[in-house]
Protein backbone atom coordinates (compact mmCIF):
# COMPACT_ATOMS: atom_id res chain seq x y z
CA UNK A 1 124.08 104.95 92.35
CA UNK A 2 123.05 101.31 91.79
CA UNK A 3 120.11 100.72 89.30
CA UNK A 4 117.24 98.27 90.37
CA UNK A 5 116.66 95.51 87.74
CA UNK A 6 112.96 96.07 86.11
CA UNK A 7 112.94 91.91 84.59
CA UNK A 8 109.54 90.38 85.03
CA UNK A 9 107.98 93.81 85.04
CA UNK A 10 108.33 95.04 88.32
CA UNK A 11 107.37 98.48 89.11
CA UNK A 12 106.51 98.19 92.60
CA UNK A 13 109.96 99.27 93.99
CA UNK A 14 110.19 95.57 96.27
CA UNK A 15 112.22 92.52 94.60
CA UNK A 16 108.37 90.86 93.92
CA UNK A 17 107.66 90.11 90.16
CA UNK A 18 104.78 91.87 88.96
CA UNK A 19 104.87 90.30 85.33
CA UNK A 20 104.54 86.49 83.67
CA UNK A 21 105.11 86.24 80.33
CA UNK A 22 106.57 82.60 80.67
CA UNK A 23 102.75 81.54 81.61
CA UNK A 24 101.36 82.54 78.32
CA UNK A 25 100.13 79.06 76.64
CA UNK A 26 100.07 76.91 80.47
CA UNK A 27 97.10 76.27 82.12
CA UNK A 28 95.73 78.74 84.73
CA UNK A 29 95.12 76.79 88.00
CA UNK A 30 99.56 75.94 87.13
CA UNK A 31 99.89 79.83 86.31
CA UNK A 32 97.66 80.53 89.93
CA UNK A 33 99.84 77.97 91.77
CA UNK A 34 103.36 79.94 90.07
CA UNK A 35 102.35 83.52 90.67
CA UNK A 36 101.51 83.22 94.60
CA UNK A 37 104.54 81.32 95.45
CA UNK A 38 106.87 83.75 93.18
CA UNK A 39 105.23 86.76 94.88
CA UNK A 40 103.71 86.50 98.10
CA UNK A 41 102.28 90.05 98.35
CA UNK A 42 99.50 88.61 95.82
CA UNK A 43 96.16 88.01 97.75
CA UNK A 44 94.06 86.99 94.86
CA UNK A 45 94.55 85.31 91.01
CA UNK A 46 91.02 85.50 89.33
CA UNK A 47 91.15 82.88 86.13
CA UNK A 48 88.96 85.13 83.49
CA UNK A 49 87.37 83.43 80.60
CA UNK A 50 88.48 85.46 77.59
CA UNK A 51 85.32 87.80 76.35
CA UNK A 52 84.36 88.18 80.54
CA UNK A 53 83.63 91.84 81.69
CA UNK A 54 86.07 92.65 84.39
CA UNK A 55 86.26 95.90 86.53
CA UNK A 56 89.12 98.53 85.38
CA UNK A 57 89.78 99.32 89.15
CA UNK A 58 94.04 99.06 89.81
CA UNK A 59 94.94 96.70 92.99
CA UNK A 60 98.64 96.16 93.55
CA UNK A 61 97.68 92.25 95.46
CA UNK A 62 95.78 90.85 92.20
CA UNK A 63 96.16 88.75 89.26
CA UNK A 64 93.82 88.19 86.88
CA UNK A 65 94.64 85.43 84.25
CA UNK A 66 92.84 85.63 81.13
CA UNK A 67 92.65 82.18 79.77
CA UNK A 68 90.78 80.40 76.46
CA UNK A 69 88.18 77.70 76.14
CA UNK A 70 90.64 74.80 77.06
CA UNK A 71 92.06 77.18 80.63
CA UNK A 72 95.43 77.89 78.28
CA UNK A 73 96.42 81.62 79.62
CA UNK A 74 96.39 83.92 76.62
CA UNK A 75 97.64 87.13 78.01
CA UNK A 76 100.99 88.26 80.14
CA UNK A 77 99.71 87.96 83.43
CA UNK A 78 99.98 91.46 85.26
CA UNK A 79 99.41 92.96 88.60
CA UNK A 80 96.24 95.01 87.66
């Protein structure tokens, strides 16, 4: 039986990357522009000022992009 690859974090059982690490430190309107050509299935990237109250709810089509001051992302983005 052949084993899927899990690199870039995905979980949702299609060849769609779920994970970024390589944005951490880049702006986020580059990092919005990267994640919705690299995975299609994404319908929305919310850029989050760090300290922002956010819902907790799960969708499998989002981004958010936590990013500083300057727009530098600070945290892997995720499917969340």
């Amino acid at each position: 039986m052949a084993s899927k690859s899990t690199e870039g974090g995905d979980r949702s059982g299609s060849n769609d990357k779920s994970s970024w690490p390589e944005l951490v430190g880049i702006q986020g309107e580059i990092g919005e522009k990267t994640i919705t050509k690299e995975n299609p299935s994404i319908k929305t990237v919310i850029i989050v000022t760090e300290g922002s109250f956010v819902t907790m709810d799960f969708r499998s089509d989002r981004v958010r992009l936590w990013v500083d001051q300057q727009g530098l992302i600070t945290r892997v983005p995720t499917i969340a």
